[in-house]
N, C-alpha and C. Protein backbone atom coordinates (compact mmCIF):
# COMPACT_ATOMS: atom_id res chain seq x y z
N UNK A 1 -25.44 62.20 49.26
CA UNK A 1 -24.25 62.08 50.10
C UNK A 1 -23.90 60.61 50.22
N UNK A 2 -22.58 60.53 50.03
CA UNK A 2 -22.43 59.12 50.60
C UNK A 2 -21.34 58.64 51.61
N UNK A 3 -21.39 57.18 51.71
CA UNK A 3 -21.09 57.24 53.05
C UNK A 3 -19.77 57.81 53.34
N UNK A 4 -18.77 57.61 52.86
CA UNK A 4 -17.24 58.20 53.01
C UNK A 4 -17.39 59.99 53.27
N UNK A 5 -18.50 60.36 52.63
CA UNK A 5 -18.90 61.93 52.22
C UNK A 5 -18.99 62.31 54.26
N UNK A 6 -19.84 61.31 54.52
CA UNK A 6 -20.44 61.48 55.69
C UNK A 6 -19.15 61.10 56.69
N UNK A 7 -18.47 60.20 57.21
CA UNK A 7 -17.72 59.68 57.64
C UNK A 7 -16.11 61.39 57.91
N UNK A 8 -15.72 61.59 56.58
CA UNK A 8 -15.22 62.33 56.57
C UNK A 8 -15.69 64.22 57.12
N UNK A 9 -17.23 64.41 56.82
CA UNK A 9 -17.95 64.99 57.55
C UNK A 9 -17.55 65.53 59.03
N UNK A 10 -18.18 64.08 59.43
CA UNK A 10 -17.98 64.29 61.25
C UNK A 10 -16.54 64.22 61.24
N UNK A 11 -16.08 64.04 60.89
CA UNK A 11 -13.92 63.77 61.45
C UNK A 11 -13.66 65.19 61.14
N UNK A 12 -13.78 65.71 60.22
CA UNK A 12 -13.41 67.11 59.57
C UNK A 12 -14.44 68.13 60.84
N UNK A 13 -15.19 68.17 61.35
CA UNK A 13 -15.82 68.66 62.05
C UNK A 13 -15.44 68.78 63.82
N UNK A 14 -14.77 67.49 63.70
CA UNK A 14 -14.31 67.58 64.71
C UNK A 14 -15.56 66.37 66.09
N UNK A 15 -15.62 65.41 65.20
CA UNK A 15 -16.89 64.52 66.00
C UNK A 15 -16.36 63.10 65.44
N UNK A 16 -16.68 62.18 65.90
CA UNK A 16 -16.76 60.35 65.91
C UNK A 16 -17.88 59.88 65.19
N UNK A 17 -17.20 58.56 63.86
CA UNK A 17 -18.04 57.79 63.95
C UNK A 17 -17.51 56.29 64.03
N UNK A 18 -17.86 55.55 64.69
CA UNK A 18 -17.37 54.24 64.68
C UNK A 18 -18.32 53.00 65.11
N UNK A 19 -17.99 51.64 64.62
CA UNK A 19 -18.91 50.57 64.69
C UNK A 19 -18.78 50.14 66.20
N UNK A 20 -19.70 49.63 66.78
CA UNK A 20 -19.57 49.14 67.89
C UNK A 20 -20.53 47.74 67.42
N UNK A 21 -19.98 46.90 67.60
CA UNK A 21 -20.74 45.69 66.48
C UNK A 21 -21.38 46.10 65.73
N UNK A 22 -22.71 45.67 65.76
CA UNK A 22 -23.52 45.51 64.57
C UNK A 22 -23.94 47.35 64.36
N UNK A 23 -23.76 48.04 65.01
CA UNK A 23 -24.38 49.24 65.41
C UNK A 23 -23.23 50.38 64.83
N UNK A 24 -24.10 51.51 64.33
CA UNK A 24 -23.18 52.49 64.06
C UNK A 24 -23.36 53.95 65.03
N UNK A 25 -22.19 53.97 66.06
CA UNK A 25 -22.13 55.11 66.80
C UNK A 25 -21.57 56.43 66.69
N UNK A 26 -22.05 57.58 66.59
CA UNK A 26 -21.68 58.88 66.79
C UNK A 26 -21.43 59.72 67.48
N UNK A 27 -20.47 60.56 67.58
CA UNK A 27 -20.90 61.97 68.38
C UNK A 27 -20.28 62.79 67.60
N UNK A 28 -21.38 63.62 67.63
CA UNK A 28 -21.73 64.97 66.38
C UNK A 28 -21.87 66.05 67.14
N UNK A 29 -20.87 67.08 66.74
CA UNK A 29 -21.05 68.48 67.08
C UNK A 29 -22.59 68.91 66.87
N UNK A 30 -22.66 70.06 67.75
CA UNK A 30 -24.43 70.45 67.20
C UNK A 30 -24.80 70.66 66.01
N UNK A 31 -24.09 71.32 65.42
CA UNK A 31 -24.01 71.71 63.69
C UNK A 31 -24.53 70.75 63.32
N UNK A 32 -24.03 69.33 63.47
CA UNK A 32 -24.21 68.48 62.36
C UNK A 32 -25.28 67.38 62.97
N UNK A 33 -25.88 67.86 63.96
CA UNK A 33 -27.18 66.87 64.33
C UNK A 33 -28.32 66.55 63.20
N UNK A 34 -28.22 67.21 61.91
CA UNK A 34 -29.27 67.10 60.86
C UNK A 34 -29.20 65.95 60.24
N UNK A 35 -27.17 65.44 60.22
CA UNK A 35 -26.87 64.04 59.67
C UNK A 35 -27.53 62.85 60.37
N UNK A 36 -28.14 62.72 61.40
CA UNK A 36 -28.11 61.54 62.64
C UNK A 36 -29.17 60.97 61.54
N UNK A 37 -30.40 61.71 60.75
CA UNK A 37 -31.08 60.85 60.34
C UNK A 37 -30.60 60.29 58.96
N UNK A 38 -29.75 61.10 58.35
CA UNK A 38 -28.68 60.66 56.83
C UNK A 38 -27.78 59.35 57.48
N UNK A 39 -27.49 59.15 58.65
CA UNK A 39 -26.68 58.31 59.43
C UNK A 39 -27.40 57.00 59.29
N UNK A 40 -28.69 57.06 59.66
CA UNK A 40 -29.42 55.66 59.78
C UNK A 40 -29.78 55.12 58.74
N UNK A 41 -30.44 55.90 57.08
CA UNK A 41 -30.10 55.46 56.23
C UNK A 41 -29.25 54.64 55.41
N UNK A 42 -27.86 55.46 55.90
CA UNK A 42 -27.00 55.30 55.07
C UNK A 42 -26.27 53.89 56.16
N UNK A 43 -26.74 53.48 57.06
CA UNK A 43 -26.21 52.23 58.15
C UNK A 43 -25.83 51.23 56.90
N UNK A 44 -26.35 50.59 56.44
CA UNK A 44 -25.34 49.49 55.88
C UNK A 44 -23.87 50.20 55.20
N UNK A 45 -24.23 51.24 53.70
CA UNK A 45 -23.07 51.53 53.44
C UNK A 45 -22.08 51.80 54.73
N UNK A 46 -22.01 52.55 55.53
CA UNK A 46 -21.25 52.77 56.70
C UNK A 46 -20.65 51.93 57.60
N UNK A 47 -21.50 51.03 57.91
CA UNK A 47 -21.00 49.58 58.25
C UNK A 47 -20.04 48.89 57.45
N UNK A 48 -20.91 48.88 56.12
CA UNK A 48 -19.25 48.07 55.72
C UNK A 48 -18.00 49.04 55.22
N UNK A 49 -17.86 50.05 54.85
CA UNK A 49 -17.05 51.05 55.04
C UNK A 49 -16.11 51.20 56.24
N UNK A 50 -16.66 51.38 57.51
CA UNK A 50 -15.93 51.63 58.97
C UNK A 50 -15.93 50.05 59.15
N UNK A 51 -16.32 49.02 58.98
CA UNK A 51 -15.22 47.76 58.86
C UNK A 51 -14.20 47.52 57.99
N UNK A 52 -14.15 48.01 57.44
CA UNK A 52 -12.38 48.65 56.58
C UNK A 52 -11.55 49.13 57.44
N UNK A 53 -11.85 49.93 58.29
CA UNK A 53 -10.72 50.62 58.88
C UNK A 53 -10.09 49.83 59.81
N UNK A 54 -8.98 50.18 60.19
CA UNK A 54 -8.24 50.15 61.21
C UNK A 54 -8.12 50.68 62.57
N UNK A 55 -8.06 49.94 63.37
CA UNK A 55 -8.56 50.68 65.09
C UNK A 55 -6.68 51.27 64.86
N UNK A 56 -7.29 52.46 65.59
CA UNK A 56 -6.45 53.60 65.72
C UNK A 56 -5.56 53.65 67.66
N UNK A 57 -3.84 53.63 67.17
CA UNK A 57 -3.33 53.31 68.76
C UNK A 57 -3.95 54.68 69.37
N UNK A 58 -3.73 54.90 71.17
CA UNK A 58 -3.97 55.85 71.44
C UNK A 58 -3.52 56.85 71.25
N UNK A 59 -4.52 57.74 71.16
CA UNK A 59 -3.51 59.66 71.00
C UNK A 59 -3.80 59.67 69.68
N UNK A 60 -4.47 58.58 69.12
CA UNK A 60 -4.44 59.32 67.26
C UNK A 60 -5.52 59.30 66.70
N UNK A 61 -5.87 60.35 66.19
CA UNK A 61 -7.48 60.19 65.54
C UNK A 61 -7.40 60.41 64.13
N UNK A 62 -8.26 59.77 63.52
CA UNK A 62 -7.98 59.41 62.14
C UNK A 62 -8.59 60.47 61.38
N UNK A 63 -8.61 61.26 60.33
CA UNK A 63 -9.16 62.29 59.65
C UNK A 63 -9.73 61.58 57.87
N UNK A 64 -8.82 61.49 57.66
CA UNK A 64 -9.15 60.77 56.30
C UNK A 64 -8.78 59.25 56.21
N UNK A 65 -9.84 58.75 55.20
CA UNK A 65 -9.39 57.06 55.31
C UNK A 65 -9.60 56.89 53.85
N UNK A 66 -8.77 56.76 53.14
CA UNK A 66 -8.95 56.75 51.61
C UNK A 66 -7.66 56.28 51.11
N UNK A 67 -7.30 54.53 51.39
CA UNK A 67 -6.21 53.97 50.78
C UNK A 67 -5.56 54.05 49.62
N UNK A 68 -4.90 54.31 48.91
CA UNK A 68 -4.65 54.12 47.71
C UNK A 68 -4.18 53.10 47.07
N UNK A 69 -5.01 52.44 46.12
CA UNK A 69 -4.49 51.52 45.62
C UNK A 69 -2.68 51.62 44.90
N UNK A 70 -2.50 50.00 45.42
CA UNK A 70 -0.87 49.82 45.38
C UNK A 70 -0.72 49.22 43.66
N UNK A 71 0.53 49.50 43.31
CA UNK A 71 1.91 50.34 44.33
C UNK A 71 1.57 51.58 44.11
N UNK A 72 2.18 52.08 45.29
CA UNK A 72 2.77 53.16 45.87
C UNK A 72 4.05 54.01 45.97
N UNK A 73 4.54 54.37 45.21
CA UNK A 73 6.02 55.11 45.30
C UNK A 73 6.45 55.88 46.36
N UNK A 74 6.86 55.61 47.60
CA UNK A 74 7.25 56.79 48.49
C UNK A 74 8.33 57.49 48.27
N UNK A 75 9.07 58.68 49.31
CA UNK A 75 9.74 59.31 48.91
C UNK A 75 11.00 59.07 48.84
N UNK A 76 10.90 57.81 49.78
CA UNK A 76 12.25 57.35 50.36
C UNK A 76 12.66 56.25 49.19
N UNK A 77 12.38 56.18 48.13
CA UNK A 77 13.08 55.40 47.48
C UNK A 77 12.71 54.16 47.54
N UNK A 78 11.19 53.81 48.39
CA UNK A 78 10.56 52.52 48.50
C UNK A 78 9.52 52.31 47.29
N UNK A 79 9.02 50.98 47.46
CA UNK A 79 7.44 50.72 46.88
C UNK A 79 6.24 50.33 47.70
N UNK A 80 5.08 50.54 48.46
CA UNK A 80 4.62 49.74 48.72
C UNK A 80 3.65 49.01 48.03
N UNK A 81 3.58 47.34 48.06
CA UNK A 81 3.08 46.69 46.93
C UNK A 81 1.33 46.41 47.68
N UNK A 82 1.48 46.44 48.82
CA UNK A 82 -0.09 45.78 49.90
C UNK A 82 -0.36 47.01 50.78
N UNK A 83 -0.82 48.18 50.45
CA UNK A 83 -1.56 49.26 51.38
C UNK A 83 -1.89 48.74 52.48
N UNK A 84 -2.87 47.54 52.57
CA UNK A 84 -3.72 47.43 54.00
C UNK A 84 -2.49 47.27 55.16
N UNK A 85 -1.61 46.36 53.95
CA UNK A 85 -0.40 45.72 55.47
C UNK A 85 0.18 47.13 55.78
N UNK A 86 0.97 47.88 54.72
CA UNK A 86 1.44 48.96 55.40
C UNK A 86 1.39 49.54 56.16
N UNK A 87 -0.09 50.02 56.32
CA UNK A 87 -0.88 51.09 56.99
C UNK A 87 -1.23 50.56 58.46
N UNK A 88 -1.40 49.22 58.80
CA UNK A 88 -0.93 48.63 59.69
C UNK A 88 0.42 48.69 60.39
N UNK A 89 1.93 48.40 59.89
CA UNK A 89 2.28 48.13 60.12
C UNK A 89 2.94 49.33 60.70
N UNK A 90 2.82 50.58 59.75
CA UNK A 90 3.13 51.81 60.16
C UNK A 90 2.22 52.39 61.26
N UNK A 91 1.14 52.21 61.92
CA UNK A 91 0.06 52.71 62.73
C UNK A 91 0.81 51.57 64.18
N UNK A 92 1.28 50.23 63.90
CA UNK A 92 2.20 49.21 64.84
C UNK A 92 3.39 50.43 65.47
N UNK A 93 4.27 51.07 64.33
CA UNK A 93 5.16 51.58 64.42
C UNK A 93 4.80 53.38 65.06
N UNK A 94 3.83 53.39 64.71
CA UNK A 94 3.50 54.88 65.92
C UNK A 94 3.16 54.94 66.69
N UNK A 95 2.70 54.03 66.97
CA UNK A 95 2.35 53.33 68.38
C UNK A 95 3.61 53.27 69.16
N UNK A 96 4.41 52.51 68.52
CA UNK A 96 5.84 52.52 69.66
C UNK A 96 6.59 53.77 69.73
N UNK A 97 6.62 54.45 68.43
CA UNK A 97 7.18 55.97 68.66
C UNK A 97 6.13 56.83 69.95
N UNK A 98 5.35 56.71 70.20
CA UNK A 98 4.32 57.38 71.07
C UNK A 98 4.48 56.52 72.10
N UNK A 99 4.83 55.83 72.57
CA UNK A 99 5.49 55.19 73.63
C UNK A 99 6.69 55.40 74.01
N UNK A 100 7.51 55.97 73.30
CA UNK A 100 8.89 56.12 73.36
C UNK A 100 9.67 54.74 73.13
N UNK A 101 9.26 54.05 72.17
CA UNK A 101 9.72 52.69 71.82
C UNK A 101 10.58 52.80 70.55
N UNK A 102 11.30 53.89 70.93
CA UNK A 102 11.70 54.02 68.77
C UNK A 102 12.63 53.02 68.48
N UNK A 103 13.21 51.87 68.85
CA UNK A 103 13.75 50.75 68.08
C UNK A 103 12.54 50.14 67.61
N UNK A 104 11.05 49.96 68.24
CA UNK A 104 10.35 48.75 67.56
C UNK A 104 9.22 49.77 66.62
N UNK A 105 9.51 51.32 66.65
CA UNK A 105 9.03 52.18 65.51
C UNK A 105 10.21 52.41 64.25
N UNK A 106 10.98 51.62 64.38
CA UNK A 106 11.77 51.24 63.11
C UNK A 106 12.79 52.62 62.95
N UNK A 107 12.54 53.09 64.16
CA UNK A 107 13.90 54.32 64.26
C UNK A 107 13.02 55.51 63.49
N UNK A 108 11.59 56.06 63.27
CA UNK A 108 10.73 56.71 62.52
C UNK A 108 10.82 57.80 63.66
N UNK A 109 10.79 58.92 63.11
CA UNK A 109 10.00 59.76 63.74
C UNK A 109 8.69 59.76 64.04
N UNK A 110 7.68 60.53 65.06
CA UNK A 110 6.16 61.06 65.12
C UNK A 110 6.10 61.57 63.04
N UNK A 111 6.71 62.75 63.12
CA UNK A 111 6.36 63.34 61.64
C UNK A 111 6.59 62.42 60.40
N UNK A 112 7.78 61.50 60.39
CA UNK A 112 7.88 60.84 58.85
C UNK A 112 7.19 59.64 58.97
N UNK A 113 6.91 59.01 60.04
CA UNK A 113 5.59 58.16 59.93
C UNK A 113 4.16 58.66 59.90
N UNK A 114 3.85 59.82 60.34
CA UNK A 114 2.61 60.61 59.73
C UNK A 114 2.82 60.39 57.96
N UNK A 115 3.90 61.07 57.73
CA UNK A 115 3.81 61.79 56.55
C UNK A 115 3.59 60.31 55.47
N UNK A 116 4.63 59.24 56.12
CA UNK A 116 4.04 57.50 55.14
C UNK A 116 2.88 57.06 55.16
N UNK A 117 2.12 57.81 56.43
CA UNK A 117 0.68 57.25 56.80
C UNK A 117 0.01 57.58 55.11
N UNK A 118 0.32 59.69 55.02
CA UNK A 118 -0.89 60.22 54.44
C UNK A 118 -0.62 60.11 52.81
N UNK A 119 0.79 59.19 52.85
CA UNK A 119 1.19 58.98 50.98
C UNK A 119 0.18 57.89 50.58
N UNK A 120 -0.34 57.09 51.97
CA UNK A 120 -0.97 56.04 51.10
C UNK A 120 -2.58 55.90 51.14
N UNK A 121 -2.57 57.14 51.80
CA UNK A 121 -4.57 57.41 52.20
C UNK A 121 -4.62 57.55 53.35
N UNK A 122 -4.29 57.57 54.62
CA UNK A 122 -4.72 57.30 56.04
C UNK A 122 -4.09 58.47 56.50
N UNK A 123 -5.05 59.31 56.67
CA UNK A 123 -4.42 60.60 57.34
C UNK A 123 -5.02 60.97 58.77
N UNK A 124 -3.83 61.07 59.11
CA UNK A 124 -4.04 61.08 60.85
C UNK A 124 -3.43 62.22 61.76
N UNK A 125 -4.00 62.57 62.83
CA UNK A 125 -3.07 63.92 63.61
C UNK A 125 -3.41 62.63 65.19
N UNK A 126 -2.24 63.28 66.07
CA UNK A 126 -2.29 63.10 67.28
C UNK A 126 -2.88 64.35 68.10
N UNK A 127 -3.90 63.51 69.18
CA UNK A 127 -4.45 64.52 69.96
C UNK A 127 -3.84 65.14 70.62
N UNK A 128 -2.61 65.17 71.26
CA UNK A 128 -1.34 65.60 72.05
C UNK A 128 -0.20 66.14 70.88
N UNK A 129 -0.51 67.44 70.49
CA UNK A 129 0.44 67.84 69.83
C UNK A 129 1.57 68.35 69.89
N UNK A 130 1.71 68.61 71.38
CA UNK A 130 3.29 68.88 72.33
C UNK A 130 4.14 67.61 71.87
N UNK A 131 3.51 65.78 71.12
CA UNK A 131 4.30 65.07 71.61
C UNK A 131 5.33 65.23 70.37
N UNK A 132 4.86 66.03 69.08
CA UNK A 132 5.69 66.44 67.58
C UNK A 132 7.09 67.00 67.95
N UNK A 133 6.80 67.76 69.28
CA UNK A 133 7.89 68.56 69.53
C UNK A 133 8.90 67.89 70.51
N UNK A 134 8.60 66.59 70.56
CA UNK A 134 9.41 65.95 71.53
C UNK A 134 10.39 65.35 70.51
């Protein structure tokens, strides 16, 4: 197993893993308490893996993290040439849509900024799913 194997694991399961400095923290459904000791092994790959990511605004939990190398063709008739900035800049921009900030979410919906998230690897749901329907 490796580490992304694992990472994606607990998210798909419905559990956390994330760095808290030097340290790698979990919470694992019962099912998957067998990983905790595949977890400590696998601590360096994982570490530097979940220092890749991106801290996530509130209300959104991340499911898959698997960038794709650029470019990128979206649907809209764009390119993106730098994934990391994107995925930033769009996670900036759902943030303000989930605030009700939609001039500084670039006029995006909740759904077509999901959907730019998951063209370029970063697939994400909001924990509040009443807010899709707003």
């Amino acid at each position: 197993m490796q580490a992304i194997d694992i990472i994606e694991t607990v998210s798909a399961a419905g559990g956390q893993i994330w760095l808290d400095g030097d340290k790698v923290r979990a919470r694992l459904p019962e099912n998957l308490m067998p990983l905790v000791d595949v977890i400590r092994e696998m601590k360096p790959q994982l570490i530097e893996l979940l220092a890749r990511r991106l801290a996530m605004p509130a209300g959104v939990r991340l499911i898959r993290w698997q960038p794709v190398p650029a470019p990128v063709r979206l649907s809209e008739c764009s390119t993106v040439t730098d994934t990391e900035k994107f995925i930033r800049t769009t996670l900036t921009q759902l943030e303000a849509a989930l605030e009700g900030r939609n001039w500084q979410s670039g006029n995006w919906g909740l759904s077509g900024l999901l959907e730019r998230l998951a063209a370029v690897g970063c697939v994400v749901e909001l924990r509040d799913r009443k807010k899709m329907l707003q």
